[in-house]
PDB file of N, CA and C in Angstrom:
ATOM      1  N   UNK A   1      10.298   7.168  21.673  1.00  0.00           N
ATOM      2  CA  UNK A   1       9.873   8.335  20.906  1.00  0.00           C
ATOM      3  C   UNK A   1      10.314   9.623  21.590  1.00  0.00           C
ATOM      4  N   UNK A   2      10.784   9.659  22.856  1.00  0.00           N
ATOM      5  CA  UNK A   2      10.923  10.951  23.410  1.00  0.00           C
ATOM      6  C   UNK A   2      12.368  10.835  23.525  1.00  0.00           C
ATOM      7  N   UNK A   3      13.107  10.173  22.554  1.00  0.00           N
ATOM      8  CA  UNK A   3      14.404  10.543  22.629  1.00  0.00           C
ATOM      9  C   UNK A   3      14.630  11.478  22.122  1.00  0.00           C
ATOM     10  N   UNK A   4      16.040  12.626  22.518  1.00  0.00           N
ATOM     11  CA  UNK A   4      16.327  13.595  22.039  1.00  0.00           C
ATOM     12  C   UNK A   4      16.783  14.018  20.348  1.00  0.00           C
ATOM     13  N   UNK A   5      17.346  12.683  19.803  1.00  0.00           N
ATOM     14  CA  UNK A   5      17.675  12.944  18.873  1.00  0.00           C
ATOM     15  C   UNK A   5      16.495  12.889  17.929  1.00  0.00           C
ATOM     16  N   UNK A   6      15.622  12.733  18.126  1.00  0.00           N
ATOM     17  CA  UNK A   6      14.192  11.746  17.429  1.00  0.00           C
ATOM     18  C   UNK A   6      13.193  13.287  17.573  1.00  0.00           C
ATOM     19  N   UNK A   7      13.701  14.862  18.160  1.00  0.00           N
ATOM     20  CA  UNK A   7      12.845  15.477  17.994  1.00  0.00           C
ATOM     21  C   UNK A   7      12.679  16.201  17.265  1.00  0.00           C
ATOM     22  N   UNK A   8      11.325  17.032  16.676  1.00  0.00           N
ATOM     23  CA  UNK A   8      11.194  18.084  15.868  1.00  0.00           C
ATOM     24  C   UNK A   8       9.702  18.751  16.347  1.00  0.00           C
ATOM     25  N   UNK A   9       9.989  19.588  15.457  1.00  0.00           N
ATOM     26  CA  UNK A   9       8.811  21.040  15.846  1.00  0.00           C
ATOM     27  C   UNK A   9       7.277  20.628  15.260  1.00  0.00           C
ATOM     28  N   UNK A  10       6.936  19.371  15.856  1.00  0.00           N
ATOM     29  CA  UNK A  10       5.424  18.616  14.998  1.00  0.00           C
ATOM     30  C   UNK A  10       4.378  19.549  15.389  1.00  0.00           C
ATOM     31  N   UNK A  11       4.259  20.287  16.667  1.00  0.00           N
ATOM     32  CA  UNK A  11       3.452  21.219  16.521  1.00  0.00           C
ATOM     33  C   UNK A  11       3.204  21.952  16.017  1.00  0.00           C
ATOM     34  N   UNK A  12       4.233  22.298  15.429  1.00  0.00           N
ATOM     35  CA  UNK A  12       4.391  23.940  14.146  1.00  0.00           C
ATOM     36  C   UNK A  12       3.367  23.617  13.062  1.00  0.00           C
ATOM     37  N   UNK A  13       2.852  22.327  12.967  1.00  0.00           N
ATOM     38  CA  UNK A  13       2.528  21.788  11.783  1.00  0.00           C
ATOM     39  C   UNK A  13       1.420  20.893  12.013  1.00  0.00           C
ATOM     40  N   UNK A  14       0.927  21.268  13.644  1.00  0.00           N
ATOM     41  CA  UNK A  14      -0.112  20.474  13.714  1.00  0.00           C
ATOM     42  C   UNK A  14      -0.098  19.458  13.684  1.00  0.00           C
ATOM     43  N   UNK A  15       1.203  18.832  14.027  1.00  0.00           N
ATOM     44  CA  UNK A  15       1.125  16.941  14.051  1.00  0.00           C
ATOM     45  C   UNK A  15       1.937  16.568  15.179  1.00  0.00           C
ATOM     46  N   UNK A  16       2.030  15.382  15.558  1.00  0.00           N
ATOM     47  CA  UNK A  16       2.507  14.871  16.280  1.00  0.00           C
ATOM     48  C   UNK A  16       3.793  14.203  15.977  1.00  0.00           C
ATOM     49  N   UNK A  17       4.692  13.930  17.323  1.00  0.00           N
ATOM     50  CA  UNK A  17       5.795  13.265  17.027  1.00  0.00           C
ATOM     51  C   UNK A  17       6.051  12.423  16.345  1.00  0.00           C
ATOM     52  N   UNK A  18       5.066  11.297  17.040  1.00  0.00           N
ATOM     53  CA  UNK A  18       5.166  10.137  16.166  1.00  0.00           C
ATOM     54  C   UNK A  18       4.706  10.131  14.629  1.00  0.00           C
ATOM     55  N   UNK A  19       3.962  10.936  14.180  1.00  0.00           N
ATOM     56  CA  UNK A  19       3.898  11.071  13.035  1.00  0.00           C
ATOM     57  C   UNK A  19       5.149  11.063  11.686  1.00  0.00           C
ATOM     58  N   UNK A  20       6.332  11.254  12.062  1.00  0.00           N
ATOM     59  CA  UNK A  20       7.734  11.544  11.915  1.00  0.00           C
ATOM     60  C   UNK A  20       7.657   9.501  11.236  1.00  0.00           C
ATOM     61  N   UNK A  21       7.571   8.676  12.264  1.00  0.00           N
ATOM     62  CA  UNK A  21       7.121   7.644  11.587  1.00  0.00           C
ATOM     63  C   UNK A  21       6.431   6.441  11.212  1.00  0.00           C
ATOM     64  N   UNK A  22       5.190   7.733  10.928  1.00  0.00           N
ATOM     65  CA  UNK A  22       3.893   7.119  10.762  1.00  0.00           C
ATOM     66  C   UNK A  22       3.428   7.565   8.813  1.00  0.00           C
ATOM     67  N   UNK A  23       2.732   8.971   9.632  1.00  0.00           N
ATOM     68  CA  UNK A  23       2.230   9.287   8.237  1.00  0.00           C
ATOM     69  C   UNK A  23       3.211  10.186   7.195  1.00  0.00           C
ATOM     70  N   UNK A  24       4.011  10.686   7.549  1.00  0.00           N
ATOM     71  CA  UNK A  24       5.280  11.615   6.824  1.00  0.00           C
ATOM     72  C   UNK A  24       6.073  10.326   6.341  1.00  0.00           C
ATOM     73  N   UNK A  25       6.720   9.498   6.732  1.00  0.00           N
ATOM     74  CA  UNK A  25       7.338   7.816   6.660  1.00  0.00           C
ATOM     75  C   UNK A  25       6.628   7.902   5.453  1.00  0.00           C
ATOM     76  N   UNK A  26       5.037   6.970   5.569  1.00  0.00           N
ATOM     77  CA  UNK A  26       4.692   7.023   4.416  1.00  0.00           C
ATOM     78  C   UNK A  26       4.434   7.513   3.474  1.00  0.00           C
ATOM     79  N   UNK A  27       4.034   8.514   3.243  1.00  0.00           N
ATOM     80  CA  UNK A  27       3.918   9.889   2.501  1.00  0.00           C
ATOM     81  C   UNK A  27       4.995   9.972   1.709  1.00  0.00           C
ATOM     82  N   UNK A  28       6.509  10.323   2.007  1.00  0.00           N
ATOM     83  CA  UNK A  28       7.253  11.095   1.577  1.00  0.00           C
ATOM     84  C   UNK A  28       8.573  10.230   1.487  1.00  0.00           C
ATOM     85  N   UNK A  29       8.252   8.513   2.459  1.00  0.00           N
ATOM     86  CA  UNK A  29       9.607   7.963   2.426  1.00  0.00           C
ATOM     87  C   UNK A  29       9.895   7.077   2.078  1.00  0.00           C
ATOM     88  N   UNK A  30       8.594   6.570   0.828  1.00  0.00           N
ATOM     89  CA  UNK A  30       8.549   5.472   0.478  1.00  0.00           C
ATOM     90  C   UNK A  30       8.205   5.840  -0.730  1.00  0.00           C
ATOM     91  N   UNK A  31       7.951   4.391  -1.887  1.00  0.00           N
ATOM     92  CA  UNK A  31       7.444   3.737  -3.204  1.00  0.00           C
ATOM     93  C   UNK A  31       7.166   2.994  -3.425  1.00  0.00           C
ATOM     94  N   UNK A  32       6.014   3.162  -4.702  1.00  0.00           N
ATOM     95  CA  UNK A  32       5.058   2.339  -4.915  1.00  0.00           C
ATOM     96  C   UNK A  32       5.691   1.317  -5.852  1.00  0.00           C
ATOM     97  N   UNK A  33       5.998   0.047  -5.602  1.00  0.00           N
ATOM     98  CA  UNK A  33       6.650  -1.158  -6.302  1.00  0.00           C
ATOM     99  C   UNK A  33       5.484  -2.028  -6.633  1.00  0.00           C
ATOM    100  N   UNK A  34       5.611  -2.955  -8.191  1.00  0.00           N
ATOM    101  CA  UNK A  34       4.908  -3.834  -8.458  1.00  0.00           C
ATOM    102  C   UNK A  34       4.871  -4.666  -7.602  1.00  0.00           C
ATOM    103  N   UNK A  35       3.732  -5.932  -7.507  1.00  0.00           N
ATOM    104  CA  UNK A  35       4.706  -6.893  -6.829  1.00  0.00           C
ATOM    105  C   UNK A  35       4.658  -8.259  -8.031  1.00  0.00           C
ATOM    106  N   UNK A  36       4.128  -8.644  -9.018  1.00  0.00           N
ATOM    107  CA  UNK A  36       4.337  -9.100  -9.824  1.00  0.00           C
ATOM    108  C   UNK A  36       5.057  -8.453 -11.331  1.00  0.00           C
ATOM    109  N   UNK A  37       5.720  -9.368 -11.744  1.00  0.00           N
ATOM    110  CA  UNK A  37       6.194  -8.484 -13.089  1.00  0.00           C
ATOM    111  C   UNK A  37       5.088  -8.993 -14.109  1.00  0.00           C
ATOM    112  N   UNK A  38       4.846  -7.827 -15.319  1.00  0.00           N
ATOM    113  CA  UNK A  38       3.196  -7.406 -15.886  1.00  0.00           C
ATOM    114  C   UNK A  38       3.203  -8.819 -16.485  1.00  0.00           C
ATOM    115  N   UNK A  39       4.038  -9.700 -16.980  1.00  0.00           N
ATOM    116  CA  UNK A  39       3.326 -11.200 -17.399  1.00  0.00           C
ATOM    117  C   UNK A  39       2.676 -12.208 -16.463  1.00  0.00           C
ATOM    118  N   UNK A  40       3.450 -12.072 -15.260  1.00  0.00           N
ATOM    119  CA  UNK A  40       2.735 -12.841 -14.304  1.00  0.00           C
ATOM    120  C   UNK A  40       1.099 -12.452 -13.448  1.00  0.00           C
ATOM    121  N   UNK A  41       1.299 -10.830 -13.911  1.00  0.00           N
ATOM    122  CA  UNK A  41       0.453 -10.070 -13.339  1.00  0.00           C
ATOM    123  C   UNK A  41      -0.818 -10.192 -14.421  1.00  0.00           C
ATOM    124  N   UNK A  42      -0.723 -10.471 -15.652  1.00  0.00           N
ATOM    125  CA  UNK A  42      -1.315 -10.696 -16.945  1.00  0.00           C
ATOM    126  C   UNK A  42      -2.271 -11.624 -16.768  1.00  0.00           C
ATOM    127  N   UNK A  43      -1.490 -13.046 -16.360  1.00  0.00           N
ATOM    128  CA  UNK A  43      -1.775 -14.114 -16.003  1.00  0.00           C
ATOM    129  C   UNK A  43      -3.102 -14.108 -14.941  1.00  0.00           C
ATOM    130  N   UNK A  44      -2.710 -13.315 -13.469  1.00  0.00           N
ATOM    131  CA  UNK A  44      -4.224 -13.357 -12.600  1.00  0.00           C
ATOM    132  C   UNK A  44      -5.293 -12.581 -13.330  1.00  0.00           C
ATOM    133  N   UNK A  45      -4.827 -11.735 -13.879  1.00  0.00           N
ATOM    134  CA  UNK A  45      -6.019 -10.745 -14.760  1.00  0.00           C
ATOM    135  C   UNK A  45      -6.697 -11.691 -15.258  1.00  0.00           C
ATOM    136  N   UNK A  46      -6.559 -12.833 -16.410  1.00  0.00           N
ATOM    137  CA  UNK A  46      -6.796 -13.292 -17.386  1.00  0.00           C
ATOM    138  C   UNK A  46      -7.487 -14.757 -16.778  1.00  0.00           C
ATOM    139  N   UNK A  47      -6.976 -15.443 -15.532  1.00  0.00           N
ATOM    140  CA  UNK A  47      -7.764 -16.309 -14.848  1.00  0.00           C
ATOM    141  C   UNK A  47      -8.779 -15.868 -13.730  1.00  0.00           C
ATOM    142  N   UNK A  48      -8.821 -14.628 -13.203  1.00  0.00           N
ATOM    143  CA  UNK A  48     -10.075 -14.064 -12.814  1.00  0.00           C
ATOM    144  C   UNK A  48     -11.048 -13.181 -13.489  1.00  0.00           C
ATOM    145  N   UNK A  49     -10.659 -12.807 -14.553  1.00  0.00           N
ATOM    146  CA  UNK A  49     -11.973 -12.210 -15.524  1.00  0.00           C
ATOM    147  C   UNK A  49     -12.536 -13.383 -16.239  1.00  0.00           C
ATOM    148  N   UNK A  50     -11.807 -14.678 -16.060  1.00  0.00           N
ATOM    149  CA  UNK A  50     -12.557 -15.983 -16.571  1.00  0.00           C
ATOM    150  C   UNK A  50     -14.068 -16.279 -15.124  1.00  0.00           C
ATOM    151  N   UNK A  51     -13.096 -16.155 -13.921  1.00  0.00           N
ATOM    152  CA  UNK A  51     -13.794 -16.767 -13.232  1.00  0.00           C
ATOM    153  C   UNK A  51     -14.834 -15.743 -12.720  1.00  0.00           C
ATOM    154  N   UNK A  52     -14.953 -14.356 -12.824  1.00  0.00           N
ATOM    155  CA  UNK A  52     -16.005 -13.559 -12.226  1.00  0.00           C
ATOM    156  C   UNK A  52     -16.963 -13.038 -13.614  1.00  0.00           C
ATOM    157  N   UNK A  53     -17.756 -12.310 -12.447  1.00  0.00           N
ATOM    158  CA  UNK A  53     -18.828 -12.984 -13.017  1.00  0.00           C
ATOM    159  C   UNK A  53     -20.185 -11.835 -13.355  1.00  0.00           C
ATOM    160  N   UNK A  54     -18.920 -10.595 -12.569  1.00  0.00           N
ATOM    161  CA  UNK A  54     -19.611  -9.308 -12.827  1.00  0.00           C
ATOM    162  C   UNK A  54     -18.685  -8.092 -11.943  1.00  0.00           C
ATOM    163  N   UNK A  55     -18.680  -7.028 -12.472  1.00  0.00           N
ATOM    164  CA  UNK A  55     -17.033  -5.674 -11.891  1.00  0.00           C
ATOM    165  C   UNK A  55     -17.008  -5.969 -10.586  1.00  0.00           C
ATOM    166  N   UNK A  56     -17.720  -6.266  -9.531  1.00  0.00           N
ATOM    167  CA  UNK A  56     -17.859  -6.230  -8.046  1.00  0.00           C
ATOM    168  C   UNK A  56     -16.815  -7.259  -8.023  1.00  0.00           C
ATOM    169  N   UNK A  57     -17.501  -8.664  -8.423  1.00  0.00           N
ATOM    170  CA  UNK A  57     -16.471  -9.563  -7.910  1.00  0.00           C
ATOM    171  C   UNK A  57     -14.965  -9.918  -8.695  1.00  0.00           C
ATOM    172  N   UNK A  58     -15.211  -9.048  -9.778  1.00  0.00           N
ATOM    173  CA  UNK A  58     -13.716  -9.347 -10.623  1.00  0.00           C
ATOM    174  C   UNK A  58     -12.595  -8.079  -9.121  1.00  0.00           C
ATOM    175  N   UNK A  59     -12.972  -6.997  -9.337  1.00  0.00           N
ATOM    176  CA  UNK A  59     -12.458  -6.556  -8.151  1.00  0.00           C
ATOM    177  C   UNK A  59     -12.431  -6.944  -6.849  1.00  0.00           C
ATOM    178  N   UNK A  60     -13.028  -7.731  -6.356  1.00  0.00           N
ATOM    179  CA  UNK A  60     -12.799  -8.387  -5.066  1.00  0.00           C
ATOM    180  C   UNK A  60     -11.738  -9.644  -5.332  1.00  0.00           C
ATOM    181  N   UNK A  61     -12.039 -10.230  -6.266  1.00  0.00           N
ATOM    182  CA  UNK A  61     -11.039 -11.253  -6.393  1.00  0.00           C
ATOM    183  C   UNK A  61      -9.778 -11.025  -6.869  1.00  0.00           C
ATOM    184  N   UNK A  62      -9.746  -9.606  -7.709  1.00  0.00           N
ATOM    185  CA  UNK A  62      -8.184  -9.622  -7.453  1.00  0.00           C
ATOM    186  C   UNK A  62      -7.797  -8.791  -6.376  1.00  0.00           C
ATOM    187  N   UNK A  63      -8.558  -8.352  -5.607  1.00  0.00           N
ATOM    188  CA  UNK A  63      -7.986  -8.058  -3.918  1.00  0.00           C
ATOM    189  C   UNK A  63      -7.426  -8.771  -3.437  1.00  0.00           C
ATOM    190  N   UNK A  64      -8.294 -10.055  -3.312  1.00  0.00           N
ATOM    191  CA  UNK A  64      -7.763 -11.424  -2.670  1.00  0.00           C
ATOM    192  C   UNK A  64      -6.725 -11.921  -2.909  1.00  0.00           C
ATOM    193  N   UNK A  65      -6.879 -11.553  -4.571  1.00  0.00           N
ATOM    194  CA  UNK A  65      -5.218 -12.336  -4.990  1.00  0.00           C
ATOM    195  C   UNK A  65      -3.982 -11.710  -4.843  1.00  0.00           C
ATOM    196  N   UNK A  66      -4.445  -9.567  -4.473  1.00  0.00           N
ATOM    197  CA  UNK A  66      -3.331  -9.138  -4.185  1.00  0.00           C
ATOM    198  C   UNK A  66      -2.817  -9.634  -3.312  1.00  0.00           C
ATOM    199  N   UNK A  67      -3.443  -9.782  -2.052  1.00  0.00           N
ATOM    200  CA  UNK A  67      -3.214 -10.078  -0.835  1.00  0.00           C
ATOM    201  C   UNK A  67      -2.771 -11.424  -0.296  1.00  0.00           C
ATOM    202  N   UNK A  68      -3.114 -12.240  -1.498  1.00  0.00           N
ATOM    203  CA  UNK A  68      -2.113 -13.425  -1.519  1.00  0.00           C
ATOM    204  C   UNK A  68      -0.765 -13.513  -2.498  1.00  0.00           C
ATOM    205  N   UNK A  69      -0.907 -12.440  -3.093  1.00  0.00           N
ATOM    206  CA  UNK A  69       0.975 -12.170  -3.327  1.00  0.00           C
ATOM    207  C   UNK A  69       1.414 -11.267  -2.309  1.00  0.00           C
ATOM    208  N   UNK A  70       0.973 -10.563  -1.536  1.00  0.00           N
ATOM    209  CA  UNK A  70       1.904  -9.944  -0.818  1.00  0.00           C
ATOM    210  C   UNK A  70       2.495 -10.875   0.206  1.00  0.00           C
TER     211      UNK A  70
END
């Protein structure tokens, strides 16, 4: 991180170096991608609003299931 080419004026701005790629990275250097396409994505909707059982756990379970497609 304290290489020369890797510097800029993060103080000017109240942040830190590494911030360059941390929170600015994400912020400004990325996008938000599906990760299913909407039929397959249709599909978990439609087998976990079968299986829950009230908003808490329909949202927890498709957490779970995000997190098992990622």
């Amino acid at each position: 991180m304290d290489e020369p080419g890797c510097s800029w004026p993060a103080w000017k701005f109240g942040m830190k170096r590494e911030d360059l790629y941390s929170k600015l990275h994400d912020q400004y250097n990325t996008i938000t991608s599906s990760i299913q396409d909407p039929e397959a994505f249709h599909h978990d909707v439609c087998e976990i609003s079968h299986a829950a059982s009230n908003p808490d756990e329909f949202h927890r379970l498709l957490a779970d299931r995000k997190e098992q497609r990622l």
